[in-house]
PDB file of N, CA and C in Angstrom:
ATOM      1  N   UNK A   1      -4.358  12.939 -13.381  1.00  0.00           N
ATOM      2  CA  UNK A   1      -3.786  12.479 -12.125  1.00  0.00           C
ATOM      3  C   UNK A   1      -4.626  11.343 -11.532  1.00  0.00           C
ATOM      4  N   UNK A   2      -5.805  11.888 -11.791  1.00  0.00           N
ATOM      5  CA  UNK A   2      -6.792  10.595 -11.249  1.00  0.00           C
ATOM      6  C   UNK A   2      -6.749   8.943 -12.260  1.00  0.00           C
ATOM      7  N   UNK A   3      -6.476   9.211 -13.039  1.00  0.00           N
ATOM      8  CA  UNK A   3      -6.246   8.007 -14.090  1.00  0.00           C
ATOM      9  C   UNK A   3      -5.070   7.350 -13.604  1.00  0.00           C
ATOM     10  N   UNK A   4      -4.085   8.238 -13.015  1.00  0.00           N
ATOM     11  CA  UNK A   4      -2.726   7.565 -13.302  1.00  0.00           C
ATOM     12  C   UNK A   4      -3.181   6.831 -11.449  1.00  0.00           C
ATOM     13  N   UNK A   5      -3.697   7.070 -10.368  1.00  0.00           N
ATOM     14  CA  UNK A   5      -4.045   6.341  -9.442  1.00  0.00           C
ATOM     15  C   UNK A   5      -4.647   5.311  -9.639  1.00  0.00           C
ATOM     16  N   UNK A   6      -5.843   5.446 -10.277  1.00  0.00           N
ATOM     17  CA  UNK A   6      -6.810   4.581 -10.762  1.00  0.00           C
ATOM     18  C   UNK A   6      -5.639   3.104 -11.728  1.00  0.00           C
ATOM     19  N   UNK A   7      -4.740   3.644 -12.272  1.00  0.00           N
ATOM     20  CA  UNK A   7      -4.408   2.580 -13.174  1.00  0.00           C
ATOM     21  C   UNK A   7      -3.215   1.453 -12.110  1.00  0.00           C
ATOM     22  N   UNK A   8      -2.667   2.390 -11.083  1.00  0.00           N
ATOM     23  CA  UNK A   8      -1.328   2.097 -10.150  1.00  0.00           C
ATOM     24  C   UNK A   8      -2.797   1.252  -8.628  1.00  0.00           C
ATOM     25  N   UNK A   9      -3.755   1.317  -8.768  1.00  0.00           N
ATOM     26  CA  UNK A   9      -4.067   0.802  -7.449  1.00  0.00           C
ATOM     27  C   UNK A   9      -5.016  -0.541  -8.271  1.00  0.00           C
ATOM     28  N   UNK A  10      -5.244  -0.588  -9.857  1.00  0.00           N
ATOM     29  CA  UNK A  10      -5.758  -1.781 -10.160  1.00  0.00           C
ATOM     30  C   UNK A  10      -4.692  -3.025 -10.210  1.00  0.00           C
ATOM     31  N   UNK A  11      -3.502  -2.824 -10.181  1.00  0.00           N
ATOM     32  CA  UNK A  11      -2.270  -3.341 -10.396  1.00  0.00           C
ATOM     33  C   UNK A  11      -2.058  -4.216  -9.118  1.00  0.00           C
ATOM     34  N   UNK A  12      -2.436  -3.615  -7.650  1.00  0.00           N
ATOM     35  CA  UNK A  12      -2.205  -3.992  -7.275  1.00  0.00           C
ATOM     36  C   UNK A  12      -2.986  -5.441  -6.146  1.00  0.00           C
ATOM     37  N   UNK A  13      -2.445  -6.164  -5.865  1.00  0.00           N
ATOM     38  CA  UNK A  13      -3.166  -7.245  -5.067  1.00  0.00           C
ATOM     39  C   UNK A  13      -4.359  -7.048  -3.906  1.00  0.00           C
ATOM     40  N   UNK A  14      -3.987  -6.505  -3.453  1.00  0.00           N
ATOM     41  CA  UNK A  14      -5.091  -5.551  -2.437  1.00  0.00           C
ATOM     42  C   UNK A  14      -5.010  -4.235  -1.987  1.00  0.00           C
ATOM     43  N   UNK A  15      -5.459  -3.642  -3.714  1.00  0.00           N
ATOM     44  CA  UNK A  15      -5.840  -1.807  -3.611  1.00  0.00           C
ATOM     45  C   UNK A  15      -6.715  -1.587  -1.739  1.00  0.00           C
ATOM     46  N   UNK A  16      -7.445  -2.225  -1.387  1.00  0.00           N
ATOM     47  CA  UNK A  16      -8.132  -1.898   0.208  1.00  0.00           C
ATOM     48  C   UNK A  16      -6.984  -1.919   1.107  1.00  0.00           C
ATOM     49  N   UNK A  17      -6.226  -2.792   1.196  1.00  0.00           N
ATOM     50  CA  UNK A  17      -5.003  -2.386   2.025  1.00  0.00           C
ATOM     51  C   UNK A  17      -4.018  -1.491   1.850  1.00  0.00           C
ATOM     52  N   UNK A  18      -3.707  -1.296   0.874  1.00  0.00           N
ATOM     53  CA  UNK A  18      -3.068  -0.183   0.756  1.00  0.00           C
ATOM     54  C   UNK A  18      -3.583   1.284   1.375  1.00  0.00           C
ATOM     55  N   UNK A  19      -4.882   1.368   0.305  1.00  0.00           N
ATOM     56  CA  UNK A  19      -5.354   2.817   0.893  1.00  0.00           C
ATOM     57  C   UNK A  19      -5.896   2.582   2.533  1.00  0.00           C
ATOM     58  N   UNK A  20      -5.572   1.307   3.437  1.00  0.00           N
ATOM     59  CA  UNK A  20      -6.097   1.212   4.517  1.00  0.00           C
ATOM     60  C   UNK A  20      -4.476   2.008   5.193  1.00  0.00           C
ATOM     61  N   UNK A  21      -3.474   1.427   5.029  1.00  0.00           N
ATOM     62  CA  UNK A  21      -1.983   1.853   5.072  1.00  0.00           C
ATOM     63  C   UNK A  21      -1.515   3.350   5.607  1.00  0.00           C
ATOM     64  N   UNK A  22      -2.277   3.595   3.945  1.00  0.00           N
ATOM     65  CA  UNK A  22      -1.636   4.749   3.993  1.00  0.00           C
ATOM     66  C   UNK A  22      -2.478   6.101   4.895  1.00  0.00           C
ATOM     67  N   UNK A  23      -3.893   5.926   4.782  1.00  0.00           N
ATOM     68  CA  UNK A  23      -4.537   6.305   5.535  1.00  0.00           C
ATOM     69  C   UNK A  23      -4.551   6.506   7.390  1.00  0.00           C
ATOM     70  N   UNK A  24      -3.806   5.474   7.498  1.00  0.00           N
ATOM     71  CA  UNK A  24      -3.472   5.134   9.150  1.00  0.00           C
ATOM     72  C   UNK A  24      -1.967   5.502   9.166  1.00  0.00           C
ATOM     73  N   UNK A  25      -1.373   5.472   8.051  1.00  0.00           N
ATOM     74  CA  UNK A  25      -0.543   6.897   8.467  1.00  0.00           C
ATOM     75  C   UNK A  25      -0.202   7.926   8.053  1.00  0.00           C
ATOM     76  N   UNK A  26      -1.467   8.779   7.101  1.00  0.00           N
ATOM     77  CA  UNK A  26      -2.035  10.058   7.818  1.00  0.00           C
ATOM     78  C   UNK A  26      -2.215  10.519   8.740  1.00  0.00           C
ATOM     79  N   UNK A  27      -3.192   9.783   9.673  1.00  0.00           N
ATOM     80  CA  UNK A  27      -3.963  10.125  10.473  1.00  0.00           C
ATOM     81  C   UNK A  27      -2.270  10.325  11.605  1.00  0.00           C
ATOM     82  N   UNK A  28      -1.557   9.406  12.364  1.00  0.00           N
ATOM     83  CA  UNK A  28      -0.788   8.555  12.634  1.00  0.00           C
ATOM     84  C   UNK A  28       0.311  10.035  12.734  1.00  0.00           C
ATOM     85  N   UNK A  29       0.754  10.694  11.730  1.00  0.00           N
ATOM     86  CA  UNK A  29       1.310  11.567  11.132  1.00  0.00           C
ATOM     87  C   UNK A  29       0.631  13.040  11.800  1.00  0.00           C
ATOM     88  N   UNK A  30      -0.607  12.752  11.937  1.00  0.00           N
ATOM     89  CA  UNK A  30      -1.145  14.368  12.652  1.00  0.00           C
ATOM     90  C   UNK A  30      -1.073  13.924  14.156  1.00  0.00           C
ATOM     91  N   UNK A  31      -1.650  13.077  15.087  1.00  0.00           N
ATOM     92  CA  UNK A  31      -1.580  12.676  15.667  1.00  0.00           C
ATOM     93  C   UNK A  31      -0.345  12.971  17.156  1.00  0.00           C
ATOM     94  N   UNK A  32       0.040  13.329  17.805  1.00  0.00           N
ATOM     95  CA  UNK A  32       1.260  13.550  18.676  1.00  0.00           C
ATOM     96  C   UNK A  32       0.882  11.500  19.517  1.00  0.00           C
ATOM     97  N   UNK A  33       2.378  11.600  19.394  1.00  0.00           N
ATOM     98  CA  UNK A  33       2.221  10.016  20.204  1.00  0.00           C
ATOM     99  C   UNK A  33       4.110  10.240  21.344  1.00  0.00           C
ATOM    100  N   UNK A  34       3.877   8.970  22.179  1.00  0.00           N
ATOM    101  CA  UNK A  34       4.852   9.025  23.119  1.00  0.00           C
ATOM    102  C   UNK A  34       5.956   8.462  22.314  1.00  0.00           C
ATOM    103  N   UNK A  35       5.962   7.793  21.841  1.00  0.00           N
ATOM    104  CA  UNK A  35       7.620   7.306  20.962  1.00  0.00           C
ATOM    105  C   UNK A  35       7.412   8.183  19.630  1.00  0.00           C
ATOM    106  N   UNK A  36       8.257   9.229  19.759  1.00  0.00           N
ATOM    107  CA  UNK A  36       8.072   9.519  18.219  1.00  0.00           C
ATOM    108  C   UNK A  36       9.062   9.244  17.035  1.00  0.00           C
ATOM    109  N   UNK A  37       8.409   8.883  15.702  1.00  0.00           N
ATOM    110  CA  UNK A  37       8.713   8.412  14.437  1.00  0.00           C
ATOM    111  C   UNK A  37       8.907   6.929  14.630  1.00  0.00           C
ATOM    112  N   UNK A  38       9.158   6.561  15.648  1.00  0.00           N
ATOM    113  CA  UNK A  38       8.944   4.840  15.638  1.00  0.00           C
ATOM    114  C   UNK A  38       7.328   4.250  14.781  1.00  0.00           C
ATOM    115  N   UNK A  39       6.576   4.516  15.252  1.00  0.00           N
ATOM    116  CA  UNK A  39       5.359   3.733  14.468  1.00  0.00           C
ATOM    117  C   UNK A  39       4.761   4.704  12.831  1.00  0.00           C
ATOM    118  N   UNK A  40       5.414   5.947  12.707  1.00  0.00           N
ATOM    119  CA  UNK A  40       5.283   6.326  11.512  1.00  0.00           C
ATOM    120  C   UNK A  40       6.603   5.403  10.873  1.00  0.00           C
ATOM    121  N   UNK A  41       7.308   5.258  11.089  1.00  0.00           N
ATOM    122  CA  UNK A  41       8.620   4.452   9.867  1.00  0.00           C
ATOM    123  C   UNK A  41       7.504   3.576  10.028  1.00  0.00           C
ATOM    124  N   UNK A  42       7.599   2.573  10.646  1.00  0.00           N
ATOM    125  CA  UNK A  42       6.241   1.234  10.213  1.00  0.00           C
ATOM    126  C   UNK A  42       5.587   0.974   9.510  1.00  0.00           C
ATOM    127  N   UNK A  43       4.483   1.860   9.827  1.00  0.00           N
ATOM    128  CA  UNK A  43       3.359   2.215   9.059  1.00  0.00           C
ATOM    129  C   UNK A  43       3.778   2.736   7.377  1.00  0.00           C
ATOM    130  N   UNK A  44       5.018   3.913   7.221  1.00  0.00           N
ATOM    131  CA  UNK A  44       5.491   4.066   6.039  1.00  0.00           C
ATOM    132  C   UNK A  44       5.986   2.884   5.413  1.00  0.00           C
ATOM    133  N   UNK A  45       6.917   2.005   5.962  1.00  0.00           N
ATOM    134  CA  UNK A  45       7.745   0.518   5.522  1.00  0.00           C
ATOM    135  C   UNK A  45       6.402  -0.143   5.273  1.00  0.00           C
ATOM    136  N   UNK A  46       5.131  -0.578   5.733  1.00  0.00           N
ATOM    137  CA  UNK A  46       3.988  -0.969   5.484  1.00  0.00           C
ATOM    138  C   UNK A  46       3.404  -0.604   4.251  1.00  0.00           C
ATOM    139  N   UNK A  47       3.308   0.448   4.300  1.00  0.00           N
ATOM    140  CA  UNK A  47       2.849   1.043   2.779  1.00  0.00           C
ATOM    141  C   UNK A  47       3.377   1.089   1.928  1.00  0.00           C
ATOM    142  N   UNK A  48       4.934   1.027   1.555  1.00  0.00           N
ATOM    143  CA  UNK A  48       5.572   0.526   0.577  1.00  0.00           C
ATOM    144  C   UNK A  48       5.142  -0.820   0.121  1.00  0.00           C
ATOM    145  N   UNK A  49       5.656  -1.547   1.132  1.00  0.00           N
ATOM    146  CA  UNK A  49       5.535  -3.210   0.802  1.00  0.00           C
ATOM    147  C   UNK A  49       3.670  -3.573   0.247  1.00  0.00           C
ATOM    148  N   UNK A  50       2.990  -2.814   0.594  1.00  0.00           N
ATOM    149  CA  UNK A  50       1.841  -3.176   0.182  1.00  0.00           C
ATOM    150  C   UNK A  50       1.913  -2.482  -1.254  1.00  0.00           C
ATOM    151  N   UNK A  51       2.352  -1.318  -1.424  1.00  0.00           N
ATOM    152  CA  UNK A  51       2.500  -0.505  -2.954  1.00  0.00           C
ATOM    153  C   UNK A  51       3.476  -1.448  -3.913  1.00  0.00           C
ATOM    154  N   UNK A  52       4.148  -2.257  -3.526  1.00  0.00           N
ATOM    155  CA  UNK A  52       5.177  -3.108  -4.421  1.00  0.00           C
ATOM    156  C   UNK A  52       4.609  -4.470  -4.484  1.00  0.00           C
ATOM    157  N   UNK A  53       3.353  -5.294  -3.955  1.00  0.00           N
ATOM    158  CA  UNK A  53       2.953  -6.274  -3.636  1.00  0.00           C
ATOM    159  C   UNK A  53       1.657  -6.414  -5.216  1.00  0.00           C
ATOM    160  N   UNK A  54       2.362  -6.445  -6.105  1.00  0.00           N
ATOM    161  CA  UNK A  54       1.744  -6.603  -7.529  1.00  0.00           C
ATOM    162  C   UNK A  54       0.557  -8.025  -7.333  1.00  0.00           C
ATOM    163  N   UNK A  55      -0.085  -7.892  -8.283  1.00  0.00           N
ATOM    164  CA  UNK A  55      -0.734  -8.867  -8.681  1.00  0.00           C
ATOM    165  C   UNK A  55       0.194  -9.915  -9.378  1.00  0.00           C
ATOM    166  N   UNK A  56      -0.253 -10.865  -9.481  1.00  0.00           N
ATOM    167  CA  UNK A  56       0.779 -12.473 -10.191  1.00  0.00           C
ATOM    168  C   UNK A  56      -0.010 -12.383 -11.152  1.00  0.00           C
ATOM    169  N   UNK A  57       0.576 -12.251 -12.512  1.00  0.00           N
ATOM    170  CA  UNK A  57      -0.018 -12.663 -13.808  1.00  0.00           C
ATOM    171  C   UNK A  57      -0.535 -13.927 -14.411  1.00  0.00           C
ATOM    172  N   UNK A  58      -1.039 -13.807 -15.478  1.00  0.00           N
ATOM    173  CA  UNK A  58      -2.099 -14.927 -15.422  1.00  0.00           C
ATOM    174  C   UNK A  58      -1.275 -15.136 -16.469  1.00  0.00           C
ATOM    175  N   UNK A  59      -0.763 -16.762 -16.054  1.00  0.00           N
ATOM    176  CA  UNK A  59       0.877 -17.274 -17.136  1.00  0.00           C
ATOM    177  C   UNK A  59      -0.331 -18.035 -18.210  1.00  0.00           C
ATOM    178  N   UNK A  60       0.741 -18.092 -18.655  1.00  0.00           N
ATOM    179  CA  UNK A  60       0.342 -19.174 -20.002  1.00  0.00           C
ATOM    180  C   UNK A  60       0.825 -20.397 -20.351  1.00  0.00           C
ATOM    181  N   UNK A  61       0.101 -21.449 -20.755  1.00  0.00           N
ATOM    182  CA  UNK A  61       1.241 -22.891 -20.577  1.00  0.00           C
ATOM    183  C   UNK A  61       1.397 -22.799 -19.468  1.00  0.00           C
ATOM    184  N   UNK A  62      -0.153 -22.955 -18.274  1.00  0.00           N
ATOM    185  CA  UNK A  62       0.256 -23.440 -17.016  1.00  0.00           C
ATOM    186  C   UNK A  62      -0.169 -25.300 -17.030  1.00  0.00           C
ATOM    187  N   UNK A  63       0.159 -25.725 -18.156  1.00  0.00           N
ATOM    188  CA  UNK A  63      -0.350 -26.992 -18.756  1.00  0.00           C
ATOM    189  C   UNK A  63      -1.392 -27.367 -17.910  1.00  0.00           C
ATOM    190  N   UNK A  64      -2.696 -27.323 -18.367  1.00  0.00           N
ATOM    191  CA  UNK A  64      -3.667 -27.414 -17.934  1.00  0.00           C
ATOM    192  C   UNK A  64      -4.671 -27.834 -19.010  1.00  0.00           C
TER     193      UNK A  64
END
C-alpha cells in the first residue's frame, strides 16, 4: 500500500501540495464551522485538481 502512494505522489507535479490539500481537509472535516460543507467541497475540488495535475513529460525531438 505504501509503494502504491509512494509511486502515485512521485507522478505528481507538486506531491507538497497535495498532501498540504488534503491534510487541510482533514483537519477542516473534524472541525465544526458556520457554513457547513461549503469549504469542505473546496478544499475536496482542490485536492482532486492537485491529484490530476501530472508532471509534463520529458518529450523527445524537442529540436534542440
Amino acid at each position: 500500500m505504501r509503494a502504491l502512494i509512494i509511486r502515485f505522489a512521485s507522478r505528481l507535479r507538486f506531491p507538497w501540495l497535495f498532501a498540504l490539500t488534503a491534510l487541510l481537509l482533514v483537519i477542516n472535516l473534524l472541525v465544526p464551522d458556520p457554513v457547513p460543507l461549503l469549504d469542505e467541497l473546496v478544499l475536496a475540488l482542490l485536492t482532486l485538481l492537485f491529484g490530476m495535475w501530472r508532471q509534463r513529460g520529458t518529450g523527445k525531438g524537442t529540436g534542440a
